[in-house]
N, C-alpha and C. Protein backbone atom coordinates (compact mmCIF):
# COMPACT_ATOMS: atom_id res chain seq x y z
N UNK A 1 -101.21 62.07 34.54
CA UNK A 1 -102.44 62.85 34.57
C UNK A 1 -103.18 62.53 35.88
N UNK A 2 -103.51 63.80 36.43
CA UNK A 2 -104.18 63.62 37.67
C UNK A 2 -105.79 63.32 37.26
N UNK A 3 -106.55 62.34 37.98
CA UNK A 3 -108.12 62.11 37.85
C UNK A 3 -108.89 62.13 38.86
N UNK A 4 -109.46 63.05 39.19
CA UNK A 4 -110.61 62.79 40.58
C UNK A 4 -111.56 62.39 40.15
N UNK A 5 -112.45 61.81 40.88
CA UNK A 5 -113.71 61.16 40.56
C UNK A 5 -114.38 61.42 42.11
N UNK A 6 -115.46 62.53 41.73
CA UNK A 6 -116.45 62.80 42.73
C UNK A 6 -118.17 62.04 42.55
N UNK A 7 -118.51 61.18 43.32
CA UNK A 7 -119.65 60.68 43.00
C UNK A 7 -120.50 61.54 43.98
N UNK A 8 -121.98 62.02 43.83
CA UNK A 8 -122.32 62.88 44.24
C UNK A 8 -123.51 61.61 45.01
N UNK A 9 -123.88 62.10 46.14
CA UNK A 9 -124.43 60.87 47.14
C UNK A 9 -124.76 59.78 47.00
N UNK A 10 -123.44 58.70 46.70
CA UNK A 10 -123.40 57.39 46.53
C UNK A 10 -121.93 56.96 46.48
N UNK A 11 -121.46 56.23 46.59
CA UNK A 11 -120.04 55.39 46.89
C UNK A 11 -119.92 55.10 45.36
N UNK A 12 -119.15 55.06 44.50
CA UNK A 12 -118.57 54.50 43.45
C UNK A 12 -118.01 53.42 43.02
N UNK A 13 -118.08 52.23 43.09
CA UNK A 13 -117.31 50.69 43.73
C UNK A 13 -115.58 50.95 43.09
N UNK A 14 -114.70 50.19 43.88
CA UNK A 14 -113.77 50.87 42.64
C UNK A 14 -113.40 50.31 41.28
N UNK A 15 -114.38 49.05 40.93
CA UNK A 15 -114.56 48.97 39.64
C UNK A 15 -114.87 49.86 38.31
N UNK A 16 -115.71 50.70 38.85
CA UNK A 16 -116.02 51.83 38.10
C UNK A 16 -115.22 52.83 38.14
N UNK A 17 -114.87 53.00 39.42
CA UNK A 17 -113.62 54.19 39.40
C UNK A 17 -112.25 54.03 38.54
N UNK A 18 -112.03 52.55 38.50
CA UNK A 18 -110.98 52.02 37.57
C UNK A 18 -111.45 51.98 36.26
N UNK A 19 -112.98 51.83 36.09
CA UNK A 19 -112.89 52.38 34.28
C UNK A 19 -112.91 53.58 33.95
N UNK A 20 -113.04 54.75 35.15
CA UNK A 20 -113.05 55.78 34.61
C UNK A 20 -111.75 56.27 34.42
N UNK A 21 -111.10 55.71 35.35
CA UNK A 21 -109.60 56.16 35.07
C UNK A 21 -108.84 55.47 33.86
N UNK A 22 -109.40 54.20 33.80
CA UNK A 22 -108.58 53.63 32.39
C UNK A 22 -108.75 54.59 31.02
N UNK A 23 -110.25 55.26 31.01
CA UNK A 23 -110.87 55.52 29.76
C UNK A 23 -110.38 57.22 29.70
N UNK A 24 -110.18 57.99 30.92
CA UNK A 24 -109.81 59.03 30.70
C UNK A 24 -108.15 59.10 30.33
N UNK A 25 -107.63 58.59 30.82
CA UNK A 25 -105.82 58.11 30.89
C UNK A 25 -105.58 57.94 29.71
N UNK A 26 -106.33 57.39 28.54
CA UNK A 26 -106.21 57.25 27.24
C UNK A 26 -106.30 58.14 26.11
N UNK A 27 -106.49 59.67 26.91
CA UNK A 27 -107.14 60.65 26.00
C UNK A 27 -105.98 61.85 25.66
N UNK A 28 -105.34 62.37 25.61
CA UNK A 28 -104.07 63.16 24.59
C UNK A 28 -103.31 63.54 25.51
N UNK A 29 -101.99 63.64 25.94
CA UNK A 29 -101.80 64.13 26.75
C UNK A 29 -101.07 65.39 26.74
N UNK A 30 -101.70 66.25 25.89
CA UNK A 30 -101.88 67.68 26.64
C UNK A 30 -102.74 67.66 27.57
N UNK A 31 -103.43 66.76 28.47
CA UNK A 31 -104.24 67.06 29.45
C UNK A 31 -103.90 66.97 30.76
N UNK A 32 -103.72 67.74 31.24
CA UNK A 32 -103.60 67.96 32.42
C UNK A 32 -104.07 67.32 33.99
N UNK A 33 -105.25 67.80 33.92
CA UNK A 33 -106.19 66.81 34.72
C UNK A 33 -107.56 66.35 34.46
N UNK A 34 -108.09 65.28 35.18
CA UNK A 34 -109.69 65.44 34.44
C UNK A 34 -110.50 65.38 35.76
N UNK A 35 -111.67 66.00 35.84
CA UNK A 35 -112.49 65.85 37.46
C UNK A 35 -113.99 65.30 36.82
N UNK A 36 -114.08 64.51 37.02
CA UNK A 36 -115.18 63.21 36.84
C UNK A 36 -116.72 63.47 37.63
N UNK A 37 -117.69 63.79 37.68
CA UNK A 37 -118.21 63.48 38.52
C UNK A 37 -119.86 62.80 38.34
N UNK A 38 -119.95 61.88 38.92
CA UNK A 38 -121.10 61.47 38.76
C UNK A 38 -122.60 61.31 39.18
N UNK A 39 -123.70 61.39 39.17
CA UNK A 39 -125.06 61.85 39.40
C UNK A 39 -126.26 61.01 39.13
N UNK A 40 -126.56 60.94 40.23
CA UNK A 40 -128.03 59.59 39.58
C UNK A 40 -129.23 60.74 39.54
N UNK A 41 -129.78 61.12 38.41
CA UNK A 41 -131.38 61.95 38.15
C UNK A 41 -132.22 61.34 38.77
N UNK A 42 -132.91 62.16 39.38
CA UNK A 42 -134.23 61.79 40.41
C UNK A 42 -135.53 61.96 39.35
N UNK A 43 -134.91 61.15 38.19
CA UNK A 43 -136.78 60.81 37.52
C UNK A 43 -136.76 59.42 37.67
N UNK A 44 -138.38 58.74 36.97
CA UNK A 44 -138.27 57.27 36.85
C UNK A 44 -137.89 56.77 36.02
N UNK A 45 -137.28 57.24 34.85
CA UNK A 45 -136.97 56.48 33.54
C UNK A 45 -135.26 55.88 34.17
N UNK A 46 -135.47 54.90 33.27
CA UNK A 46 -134.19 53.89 33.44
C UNK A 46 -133.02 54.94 33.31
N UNK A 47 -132.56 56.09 32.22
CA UNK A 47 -131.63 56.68 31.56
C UNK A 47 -131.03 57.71 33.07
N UNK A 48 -131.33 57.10 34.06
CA UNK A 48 -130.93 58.12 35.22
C UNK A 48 -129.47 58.79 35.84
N UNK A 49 -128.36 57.80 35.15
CA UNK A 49 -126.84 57.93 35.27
C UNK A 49 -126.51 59.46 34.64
N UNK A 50 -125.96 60.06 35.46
CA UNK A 50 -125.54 61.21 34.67
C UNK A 50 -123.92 61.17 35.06
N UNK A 51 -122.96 61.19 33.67
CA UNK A 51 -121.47 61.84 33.95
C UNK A 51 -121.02 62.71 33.43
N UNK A 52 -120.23 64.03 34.28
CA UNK A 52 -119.98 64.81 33.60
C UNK A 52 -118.17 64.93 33.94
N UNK A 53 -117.73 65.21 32.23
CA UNK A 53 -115.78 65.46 32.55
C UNK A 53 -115.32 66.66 32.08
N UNK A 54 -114.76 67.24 32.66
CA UNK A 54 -113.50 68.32 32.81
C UNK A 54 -112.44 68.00 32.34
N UNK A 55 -111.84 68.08 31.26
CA UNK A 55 -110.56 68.42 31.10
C UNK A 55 -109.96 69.67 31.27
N UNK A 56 -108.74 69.36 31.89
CA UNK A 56 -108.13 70.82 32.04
C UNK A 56 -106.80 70.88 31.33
N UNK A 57 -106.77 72.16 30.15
CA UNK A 57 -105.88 71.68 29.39
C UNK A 57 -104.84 72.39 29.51
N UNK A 58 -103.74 73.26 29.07
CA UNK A 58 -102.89 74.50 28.85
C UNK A 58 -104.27 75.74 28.52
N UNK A 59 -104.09 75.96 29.42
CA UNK A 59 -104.72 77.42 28.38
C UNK A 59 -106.76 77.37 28.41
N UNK A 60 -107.05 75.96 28.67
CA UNK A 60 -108.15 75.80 28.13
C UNK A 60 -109.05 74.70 28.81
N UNK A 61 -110.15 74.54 28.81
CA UNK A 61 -111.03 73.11 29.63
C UNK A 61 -111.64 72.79 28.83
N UNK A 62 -111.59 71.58 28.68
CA UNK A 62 -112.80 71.05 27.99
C UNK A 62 -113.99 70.65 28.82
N UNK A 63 -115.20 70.72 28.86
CA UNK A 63 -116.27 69.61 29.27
C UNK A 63 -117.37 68.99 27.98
N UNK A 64 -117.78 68.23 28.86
CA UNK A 64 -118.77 67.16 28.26
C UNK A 64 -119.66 66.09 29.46
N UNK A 65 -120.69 66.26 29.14
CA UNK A 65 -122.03 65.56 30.07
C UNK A 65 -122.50 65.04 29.43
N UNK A 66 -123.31 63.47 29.78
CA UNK A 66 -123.72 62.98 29.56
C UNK A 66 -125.00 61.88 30.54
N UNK A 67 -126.48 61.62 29.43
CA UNK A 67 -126.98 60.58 30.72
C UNK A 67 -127.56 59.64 29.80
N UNK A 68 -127.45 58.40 30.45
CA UNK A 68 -127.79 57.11 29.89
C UNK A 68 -128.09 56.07 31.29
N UNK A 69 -128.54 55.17 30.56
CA UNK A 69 -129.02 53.65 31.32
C UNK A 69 -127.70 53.17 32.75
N UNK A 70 -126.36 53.70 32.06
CA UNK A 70 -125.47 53.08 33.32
C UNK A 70 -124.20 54.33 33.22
N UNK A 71 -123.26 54.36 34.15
CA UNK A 71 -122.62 55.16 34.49
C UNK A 71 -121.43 55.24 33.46
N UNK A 72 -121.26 53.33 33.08
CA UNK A 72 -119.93 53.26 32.45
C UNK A 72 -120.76 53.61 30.37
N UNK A 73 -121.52 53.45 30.46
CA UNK A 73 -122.47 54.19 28.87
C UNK A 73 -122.23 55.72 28.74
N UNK A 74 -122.67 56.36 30.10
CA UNK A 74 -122.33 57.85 29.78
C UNK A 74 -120.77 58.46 29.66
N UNK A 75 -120.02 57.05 30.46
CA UNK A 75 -118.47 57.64 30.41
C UNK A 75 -117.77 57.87 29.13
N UNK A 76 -118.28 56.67 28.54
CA UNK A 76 -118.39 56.69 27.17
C UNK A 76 -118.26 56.99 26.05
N UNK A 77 -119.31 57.72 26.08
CA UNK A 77 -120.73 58.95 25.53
C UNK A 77 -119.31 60.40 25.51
N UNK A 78 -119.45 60.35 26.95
CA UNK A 78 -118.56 61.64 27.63
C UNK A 78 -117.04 61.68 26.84
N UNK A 79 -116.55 60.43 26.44
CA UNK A 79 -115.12 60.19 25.82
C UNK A 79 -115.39 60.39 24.65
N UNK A 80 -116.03 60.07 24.03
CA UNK A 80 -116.47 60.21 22.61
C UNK A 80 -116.49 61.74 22.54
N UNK A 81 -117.29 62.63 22.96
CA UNK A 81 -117.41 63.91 22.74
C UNK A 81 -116.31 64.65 22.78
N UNK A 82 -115.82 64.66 24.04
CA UNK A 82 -114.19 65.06 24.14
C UNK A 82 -113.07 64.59 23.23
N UNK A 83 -113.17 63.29 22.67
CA UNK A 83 -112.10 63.07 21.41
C UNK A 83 -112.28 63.97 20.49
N UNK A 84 -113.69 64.44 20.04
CA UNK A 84 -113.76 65.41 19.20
C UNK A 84 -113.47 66.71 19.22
N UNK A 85 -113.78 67.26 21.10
CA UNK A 85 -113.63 68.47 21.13
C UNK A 85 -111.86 68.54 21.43
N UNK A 86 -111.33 67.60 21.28
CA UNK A 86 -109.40 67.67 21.61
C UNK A 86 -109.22 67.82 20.20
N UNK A 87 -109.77 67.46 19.22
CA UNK A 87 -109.45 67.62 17.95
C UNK A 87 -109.21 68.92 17.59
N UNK A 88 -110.26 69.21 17.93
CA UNK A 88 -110.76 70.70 17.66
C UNK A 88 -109.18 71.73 18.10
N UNK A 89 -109.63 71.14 19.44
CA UNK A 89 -108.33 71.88 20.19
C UNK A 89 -106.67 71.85 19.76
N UNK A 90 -106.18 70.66 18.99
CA UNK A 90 -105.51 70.26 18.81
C UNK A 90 -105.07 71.54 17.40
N UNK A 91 -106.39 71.56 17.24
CA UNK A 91 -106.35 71.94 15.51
C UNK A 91 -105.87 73.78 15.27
N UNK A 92 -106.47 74.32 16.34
CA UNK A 92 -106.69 75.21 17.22
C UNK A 92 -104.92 75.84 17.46
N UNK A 93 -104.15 74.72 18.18
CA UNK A 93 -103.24 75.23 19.12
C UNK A 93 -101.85 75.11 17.89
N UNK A 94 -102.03 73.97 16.73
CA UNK A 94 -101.01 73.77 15.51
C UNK A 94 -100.97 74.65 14.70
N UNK A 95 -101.57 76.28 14.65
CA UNK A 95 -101.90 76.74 13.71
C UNK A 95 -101.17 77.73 14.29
């Protein structure tokens, strides 16, 4: 599975880039590719991390966004949602 990870004006360390790839790499593989990208919100509250993922599937994309306190919380957040919406999909494509 191919993974880009676009951080939108800021460097990504590649610690983080390596959890995003560990955590997406783990997710069904009917998936194709996933394009990552990440966003710091220009308010003052702590919850400023924003990530949003693309799956790209046969036939179909998934996304899911998310914002929280740190980058690797929303990745998360973002995996969690997509396990559900692959379900869906899964459920979808067996029928």
């Amino acid at each position: 599975m191919k993974v880009m990870i676009n951080s939108v004006h800021f460097k990504a360390d590649q610690k983080l880039e390596d959890f995003i790839t560990q955590k997406v790499e783990k997710l069904h593989s009917d998936v194709i590719s996933a394009e990552v990208a990440l966003k710091l919100d220009n308010t003052d509250t702590p919850e400023n991390k924003i990530a949003d993922i693309r799956l790209v599937l046969r036939g179909d994309d998934l996304f899911a966004s998310k914002q929280s306190k740190s980058f690797e919380e929303s990745i998360d957040d973002c995996i969690d949602a997509l396990k559900k919406q692959l379900e869906k999909y899964k459920g979808k494509t067996t029928k």
